[in-house]
N, C-alpha and C. Protein backbone atom coordinates (compact mmCIF):
# COMPACT_ATOMS: atom_id res chain seq x y z
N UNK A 1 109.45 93.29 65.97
CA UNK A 1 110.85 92.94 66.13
C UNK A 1 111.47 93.86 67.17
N UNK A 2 112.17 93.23 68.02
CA UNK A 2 112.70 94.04 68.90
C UNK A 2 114.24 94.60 68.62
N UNK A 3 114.39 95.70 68.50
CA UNK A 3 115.30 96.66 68.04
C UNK A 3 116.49 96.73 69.30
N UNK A 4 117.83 96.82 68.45
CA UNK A 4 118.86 97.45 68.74
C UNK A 4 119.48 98.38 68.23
N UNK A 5 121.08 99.17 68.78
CA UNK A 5 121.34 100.07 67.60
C UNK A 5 122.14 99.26 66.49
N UNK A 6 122.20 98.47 66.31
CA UNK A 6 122.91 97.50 65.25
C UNK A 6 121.46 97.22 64.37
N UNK A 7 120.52 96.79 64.80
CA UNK A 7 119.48 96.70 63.72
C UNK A 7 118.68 97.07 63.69
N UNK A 8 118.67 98.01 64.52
CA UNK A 8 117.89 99.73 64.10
C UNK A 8 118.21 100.38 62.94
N UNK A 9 119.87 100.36 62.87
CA UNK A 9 120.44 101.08 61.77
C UNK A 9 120.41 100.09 60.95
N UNK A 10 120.36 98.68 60.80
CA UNK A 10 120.02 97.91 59.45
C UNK A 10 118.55 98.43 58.94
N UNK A 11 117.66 98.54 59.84
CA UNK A 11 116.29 98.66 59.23
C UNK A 11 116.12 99.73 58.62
N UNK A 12 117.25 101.03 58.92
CA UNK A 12 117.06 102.06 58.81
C UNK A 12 117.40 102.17 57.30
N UNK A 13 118.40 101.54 57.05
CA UNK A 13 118.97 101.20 55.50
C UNK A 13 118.30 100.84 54.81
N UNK A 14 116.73 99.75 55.13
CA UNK A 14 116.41 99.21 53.85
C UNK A 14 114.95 100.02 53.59
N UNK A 15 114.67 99.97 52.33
CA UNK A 15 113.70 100.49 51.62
C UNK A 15 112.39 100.84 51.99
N UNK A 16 112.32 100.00 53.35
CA UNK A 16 110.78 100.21 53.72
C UNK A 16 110.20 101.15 54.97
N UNK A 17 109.08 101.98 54.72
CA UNK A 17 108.64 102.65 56.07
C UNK A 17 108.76 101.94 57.14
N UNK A 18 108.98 102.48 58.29
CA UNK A 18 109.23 102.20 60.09
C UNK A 18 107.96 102.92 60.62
N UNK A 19 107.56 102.12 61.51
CA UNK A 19 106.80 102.06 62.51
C UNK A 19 107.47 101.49 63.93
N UNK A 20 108.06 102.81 65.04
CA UNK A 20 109.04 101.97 65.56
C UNK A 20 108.36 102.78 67.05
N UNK A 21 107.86 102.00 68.12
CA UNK A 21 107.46 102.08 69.25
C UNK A 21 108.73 102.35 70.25
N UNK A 22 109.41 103.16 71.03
CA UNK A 22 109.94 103.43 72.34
C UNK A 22 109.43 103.11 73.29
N UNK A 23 109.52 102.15 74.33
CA UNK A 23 109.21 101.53 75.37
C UNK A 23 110.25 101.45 76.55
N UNK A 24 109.50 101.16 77.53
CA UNK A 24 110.48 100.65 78.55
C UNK A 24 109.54 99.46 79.73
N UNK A 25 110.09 98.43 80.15
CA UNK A 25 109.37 97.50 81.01
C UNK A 25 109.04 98.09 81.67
N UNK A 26 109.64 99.08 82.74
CA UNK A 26 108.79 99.54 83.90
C UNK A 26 107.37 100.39 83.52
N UNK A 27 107.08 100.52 82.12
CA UNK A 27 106.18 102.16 82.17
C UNK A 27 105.36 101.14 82.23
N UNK A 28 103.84 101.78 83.10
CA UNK A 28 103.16 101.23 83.33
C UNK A 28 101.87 100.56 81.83
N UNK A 29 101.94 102.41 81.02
CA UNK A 29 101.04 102.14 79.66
C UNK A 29 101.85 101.21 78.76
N UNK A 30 103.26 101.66 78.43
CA UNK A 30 103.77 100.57 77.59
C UNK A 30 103.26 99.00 78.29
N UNK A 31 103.34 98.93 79.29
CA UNK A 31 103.04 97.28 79.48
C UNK A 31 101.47 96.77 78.97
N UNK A 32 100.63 97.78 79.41
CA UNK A 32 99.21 97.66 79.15
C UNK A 32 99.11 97.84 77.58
N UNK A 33 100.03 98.30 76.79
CA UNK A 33 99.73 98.59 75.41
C UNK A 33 100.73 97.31 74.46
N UNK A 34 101.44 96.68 75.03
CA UNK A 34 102.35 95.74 74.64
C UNK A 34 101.02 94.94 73.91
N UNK A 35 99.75 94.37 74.69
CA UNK A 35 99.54 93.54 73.28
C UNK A 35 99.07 93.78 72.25
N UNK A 36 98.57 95.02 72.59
CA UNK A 36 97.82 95.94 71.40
C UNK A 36 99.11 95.74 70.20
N UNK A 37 100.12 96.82 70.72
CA UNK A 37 101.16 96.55 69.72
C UNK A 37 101.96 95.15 69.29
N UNK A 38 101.62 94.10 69.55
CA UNK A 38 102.02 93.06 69.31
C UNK A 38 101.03 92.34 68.33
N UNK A 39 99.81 92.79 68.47
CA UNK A 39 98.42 92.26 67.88
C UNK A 39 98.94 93.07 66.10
N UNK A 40 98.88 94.72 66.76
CA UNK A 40 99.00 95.33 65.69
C UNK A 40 100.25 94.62 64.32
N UNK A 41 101.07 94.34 65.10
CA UNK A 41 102.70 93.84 64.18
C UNK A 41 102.07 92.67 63.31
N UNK A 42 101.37 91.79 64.04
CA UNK A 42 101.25 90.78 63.30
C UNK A 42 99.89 91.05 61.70
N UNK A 43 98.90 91.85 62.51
CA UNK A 43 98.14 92.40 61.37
C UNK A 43 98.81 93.32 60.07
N UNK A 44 99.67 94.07 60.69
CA UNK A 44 100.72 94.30 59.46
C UNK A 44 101.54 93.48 58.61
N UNK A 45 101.57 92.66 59.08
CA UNK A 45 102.49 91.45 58.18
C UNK A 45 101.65 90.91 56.81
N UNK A 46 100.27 91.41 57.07
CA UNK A 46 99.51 90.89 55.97
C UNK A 46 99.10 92.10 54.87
N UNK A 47 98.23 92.90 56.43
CA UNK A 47 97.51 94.12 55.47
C UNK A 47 99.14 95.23 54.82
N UNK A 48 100.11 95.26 55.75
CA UNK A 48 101.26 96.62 55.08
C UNK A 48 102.23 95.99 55.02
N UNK A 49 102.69 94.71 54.10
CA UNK A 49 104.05 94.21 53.77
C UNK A 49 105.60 94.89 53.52
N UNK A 50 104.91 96.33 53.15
CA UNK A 50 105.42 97.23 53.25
C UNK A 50 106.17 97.99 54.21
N UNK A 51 106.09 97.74 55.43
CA UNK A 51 106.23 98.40 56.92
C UNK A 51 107.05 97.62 57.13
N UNK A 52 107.97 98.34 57.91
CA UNK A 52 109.03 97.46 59.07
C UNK A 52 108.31 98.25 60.13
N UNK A 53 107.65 96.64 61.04
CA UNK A 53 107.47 97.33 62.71
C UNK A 53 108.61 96.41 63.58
N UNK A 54 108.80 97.82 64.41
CA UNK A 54 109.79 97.66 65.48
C UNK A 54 109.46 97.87 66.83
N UNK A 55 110.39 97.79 67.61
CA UNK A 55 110.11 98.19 69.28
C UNK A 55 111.41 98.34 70.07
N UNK A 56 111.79 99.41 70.53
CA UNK A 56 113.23 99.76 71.14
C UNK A 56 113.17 100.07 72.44
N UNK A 57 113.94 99.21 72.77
CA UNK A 57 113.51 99.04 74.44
C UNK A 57 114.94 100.53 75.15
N UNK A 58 114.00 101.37 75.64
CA UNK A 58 114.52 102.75 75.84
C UNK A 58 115.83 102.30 77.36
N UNK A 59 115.36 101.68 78.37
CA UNK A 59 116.48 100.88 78.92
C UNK A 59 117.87 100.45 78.46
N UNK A 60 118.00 99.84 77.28
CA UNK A 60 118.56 99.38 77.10
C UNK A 60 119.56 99.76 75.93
N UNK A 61 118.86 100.87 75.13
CA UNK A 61 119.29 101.17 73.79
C UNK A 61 119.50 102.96 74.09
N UNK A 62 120.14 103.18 75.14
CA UNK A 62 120.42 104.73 75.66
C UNK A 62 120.79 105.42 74.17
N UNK A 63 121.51 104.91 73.39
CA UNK A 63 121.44 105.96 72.18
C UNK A 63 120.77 106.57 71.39
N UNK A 64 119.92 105.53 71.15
CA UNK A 64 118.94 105.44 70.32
C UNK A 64 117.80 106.76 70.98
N UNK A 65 117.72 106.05 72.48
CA UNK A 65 116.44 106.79 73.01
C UNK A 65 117.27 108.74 72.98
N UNK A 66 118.90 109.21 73.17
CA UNK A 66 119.37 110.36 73.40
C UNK A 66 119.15 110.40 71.74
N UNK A 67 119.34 109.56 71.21
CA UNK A 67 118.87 110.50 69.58
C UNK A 67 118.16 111.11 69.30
N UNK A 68 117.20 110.15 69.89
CA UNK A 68 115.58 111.14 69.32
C UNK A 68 115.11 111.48 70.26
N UNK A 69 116.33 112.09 71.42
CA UNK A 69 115.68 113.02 72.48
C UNK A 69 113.90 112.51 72.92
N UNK A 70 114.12 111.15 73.07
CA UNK A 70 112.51 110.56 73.51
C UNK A 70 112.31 111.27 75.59
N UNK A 71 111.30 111.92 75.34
CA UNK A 71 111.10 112.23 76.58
C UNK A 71 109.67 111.82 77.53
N UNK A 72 109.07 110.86 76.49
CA UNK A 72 107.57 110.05 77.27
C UNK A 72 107.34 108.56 76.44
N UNK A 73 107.20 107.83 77.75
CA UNK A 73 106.75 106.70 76.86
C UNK A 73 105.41 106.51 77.25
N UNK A 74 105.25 105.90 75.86
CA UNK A 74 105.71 104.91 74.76
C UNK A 74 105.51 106.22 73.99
N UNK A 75 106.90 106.53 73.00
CA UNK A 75 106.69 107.16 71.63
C UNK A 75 106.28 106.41 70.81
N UNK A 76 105.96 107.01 69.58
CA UNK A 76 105.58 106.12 68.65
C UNK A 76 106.19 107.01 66.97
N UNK A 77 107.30 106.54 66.55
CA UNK A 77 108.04 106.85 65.41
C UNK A 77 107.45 106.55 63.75
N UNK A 78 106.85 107.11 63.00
CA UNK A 78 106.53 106.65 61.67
C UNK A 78 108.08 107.39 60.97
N UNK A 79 108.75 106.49 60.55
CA UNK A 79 109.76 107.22 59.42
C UNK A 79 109.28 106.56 58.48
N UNK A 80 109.46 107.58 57.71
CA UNK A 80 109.10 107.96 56.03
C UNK A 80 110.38 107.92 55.21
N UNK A 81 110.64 106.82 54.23
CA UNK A 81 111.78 106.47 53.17
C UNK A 81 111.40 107.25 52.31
N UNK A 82 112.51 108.25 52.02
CA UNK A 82 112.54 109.41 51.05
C UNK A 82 113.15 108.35 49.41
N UNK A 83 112.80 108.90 48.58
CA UNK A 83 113.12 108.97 47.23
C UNK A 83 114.61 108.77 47.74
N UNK A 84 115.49 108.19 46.84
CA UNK A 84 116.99 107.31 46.82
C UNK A 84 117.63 109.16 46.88
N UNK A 85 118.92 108.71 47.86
CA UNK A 85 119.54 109.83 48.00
C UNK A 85 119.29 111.03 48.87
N UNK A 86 118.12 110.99 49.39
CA UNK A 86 117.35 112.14 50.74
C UNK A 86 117.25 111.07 51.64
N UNK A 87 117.33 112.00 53.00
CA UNK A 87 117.14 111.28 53.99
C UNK A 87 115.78 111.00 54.45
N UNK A 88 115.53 110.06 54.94
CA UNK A 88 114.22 109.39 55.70
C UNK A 88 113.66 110.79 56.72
N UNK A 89 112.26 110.67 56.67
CA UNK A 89 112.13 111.94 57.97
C UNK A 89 111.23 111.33 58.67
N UNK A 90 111.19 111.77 59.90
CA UNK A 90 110.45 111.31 61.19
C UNK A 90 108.88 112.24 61.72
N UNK A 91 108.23 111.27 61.81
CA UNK A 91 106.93 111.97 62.01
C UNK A 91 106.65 110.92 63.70
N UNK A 92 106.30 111.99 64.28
CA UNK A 92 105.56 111.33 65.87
C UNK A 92 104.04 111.30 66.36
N UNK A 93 103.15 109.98 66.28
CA UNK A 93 102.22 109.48 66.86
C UNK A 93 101.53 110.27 67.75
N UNK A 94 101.07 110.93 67.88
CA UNK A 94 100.03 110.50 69.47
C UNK A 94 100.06 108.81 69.63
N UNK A 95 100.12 108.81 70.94
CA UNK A 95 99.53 107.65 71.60
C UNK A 95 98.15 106.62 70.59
N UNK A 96 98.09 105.69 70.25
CA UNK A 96 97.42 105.46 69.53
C UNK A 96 96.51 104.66 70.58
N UNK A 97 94.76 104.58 69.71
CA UNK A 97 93.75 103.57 70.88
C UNK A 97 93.71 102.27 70.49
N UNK A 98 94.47 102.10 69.68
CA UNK A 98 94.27 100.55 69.20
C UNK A 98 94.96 100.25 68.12
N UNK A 99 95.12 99.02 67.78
CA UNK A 99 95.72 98.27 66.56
C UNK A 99 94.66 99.07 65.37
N UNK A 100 93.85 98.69 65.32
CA UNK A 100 93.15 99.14 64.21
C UNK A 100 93.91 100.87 63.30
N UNK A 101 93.87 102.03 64.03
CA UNK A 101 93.94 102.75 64.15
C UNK A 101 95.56 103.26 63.96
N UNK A 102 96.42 102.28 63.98
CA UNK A 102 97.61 101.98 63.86
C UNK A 102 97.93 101.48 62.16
N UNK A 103 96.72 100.40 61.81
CA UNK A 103 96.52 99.94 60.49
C UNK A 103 96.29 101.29 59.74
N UNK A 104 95.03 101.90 59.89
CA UNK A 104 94.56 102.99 58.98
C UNK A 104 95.64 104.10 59.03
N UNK A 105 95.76 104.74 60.36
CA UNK A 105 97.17 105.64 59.99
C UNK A 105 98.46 105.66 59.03
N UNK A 106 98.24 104.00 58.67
CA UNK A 106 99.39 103.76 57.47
C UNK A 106 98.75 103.54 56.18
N UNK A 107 97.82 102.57 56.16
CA UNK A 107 97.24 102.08 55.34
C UNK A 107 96.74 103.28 54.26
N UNK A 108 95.99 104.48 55.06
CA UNK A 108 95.32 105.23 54.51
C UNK A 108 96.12 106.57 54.29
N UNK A 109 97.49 106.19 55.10
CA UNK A 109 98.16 107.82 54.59
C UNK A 109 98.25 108.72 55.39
N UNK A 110 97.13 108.67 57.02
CA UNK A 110 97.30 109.45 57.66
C UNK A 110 98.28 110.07 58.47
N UNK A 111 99.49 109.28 57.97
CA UNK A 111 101.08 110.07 58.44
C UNK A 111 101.26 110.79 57.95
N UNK A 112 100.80 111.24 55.98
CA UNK A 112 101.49 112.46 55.59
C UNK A 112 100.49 113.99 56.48
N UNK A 113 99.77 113.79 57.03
CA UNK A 113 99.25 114.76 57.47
C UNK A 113 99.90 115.55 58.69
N UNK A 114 100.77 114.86 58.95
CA UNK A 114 101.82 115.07 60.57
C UNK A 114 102.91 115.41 59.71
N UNK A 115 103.44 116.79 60.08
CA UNK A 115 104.50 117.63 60.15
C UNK A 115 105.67 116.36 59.99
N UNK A 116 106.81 116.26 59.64
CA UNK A 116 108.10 115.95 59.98
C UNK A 116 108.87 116.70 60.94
N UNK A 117 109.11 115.74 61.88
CA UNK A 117 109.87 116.21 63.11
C UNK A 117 111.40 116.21 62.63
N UNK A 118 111.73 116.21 61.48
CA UNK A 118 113.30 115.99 61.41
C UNK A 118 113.77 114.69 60.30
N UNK A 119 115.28 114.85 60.15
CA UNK A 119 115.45 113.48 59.19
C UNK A 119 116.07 112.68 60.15
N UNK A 120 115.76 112.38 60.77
CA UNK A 120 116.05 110.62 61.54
C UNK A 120 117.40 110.88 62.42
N UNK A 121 118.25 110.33 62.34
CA UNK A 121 119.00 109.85 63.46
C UNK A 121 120.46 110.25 62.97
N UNK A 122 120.19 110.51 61.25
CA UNK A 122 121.72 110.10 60.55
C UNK A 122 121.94 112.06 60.06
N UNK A 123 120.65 113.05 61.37
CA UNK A 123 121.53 114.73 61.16
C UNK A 123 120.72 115.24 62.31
N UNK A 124 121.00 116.63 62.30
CA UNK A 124 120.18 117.44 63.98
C UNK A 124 119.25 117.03 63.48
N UNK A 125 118.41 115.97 64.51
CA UNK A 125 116.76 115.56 64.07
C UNK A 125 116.14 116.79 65.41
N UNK A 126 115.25 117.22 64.69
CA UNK A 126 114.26 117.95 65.39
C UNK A 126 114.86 119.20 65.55
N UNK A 127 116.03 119.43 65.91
CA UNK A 127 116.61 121.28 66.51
C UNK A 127 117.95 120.77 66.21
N UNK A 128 118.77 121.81 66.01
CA UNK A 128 120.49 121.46 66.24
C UNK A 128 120.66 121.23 67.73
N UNK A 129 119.68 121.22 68.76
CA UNK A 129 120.02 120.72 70.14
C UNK A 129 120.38 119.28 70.25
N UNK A 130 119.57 118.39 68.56
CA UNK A 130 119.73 116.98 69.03
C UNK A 130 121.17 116.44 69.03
N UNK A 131 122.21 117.37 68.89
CA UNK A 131 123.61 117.28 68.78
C UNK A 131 124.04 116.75 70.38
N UNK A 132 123.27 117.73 71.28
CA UNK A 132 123.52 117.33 72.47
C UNK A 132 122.78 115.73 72.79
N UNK A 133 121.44 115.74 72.02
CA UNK A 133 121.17 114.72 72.18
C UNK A 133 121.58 113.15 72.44
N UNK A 134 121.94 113.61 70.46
CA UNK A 134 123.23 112.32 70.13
C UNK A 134 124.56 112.15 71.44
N UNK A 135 125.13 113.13 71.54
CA UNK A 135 126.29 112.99 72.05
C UNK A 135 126.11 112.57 74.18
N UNK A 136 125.09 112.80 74.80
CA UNK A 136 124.28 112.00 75.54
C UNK A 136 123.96 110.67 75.23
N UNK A 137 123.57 110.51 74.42
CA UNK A 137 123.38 109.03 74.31
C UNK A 137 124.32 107.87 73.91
N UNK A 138 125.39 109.08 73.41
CA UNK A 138 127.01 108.14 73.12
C UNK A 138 127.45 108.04 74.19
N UNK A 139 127.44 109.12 74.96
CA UNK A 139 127.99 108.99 76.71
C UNK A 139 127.53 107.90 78.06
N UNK A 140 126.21 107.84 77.58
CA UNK A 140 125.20 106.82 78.10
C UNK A 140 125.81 105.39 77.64
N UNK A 141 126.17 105.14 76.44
CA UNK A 141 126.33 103.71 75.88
C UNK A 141 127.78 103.81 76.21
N UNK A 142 128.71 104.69 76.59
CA UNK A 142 129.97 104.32 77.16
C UNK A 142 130.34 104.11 79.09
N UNK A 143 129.13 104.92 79.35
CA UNK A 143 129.25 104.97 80.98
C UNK A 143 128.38 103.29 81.24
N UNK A 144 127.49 102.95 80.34
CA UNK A 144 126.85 101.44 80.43
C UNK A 144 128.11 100.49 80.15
N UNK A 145 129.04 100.95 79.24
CA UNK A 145 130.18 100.05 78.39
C UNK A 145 131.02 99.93 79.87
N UNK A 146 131.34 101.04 80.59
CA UNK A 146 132.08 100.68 81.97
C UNK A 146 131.77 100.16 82.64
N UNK A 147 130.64 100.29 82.69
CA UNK A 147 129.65 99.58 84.45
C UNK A 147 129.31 98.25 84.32
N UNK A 148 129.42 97.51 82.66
CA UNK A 148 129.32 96.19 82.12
C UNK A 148 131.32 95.57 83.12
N UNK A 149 132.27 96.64 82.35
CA UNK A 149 133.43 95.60 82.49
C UNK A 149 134.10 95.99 83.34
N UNK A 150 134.12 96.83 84.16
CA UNK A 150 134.80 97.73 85.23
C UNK A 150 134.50 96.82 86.24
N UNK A 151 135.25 95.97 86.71
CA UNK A 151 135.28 95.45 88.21
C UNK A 151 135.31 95.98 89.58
N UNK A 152 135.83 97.37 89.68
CA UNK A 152 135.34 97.93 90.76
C UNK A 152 134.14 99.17 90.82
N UNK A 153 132.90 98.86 91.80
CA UNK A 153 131.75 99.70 91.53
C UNK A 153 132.31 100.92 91.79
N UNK A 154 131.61 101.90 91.04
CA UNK A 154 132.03 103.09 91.40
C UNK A 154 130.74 103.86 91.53
């Protein structure tokens, strides 16, 4: 599913682990890895009913990408749904070689073995720097909000 910040933050609400890819059209690996991860989504629909997979196109969703201070693509996001009342925390991928490998990393658990980078999007994820983060990427989605309705280029 291809992600915005409107249903980024719905997915973020409901009950189930994220598997959420950062991309952008121009990168050359995201394009070469698009069907892998497209192969992969659909094999999840069977084997991890459990999973919400996503894909946030870093172009387009400047907040999202200044949130989590994404600085290479393709990231690759596993959030982890905490027990009711804690926040979700974020664990980051290596680059993965395949769908398969994408399956077992969930299937089998191999996310709890990766550190948590932080609780997600909704406090300082990763350092209290991601303050600057966030607030970059609010600036980004308002300087895009001008350059959409502002009739003269500037």
């Amino acid at each position: 599913m291809e992600l915005d910040k409107e249903s980024f933050m719905a997915a973020l609400a409901s009950p189930q682990h994220m598997l959420v890819e950062f991309y952008a059209p121009w990168c050359g690996f995201c394009r070469r890895f698009a069907p892998t991860f497209a192969e992969f989504s659909q094999a999840a629909k069977v084997e991890l009913p459990d999973l919400f997979v996503g894909r946030v196109n870093y172009d387009t969703n400047d907040y999202l990408g200044g949130s989590f201070m994404i600085d290479r693509l393709p990231s690759f996001a596993f959030i982890e749904k905490s027990p009711e009342g804690k926040k979700p925390l974020v664990r980051w991928l290596d680059i993965p070689k395949d769908g398969d490998s994408l399956i077992r990393f969930v299937k089998d658990g191999e996310w709890r073995q990766l550190e948590p980078a932080g609780s997600s999007i909704y406090s300082f994820y990763c350092s209290p720097l991601n303050f600057c983060g966030k607030f970059a990427g609010s600036l980004s989605e308002f300087a895009a909000f001008i350059g959409r309705h502002n009739p003269t280029p500037i």
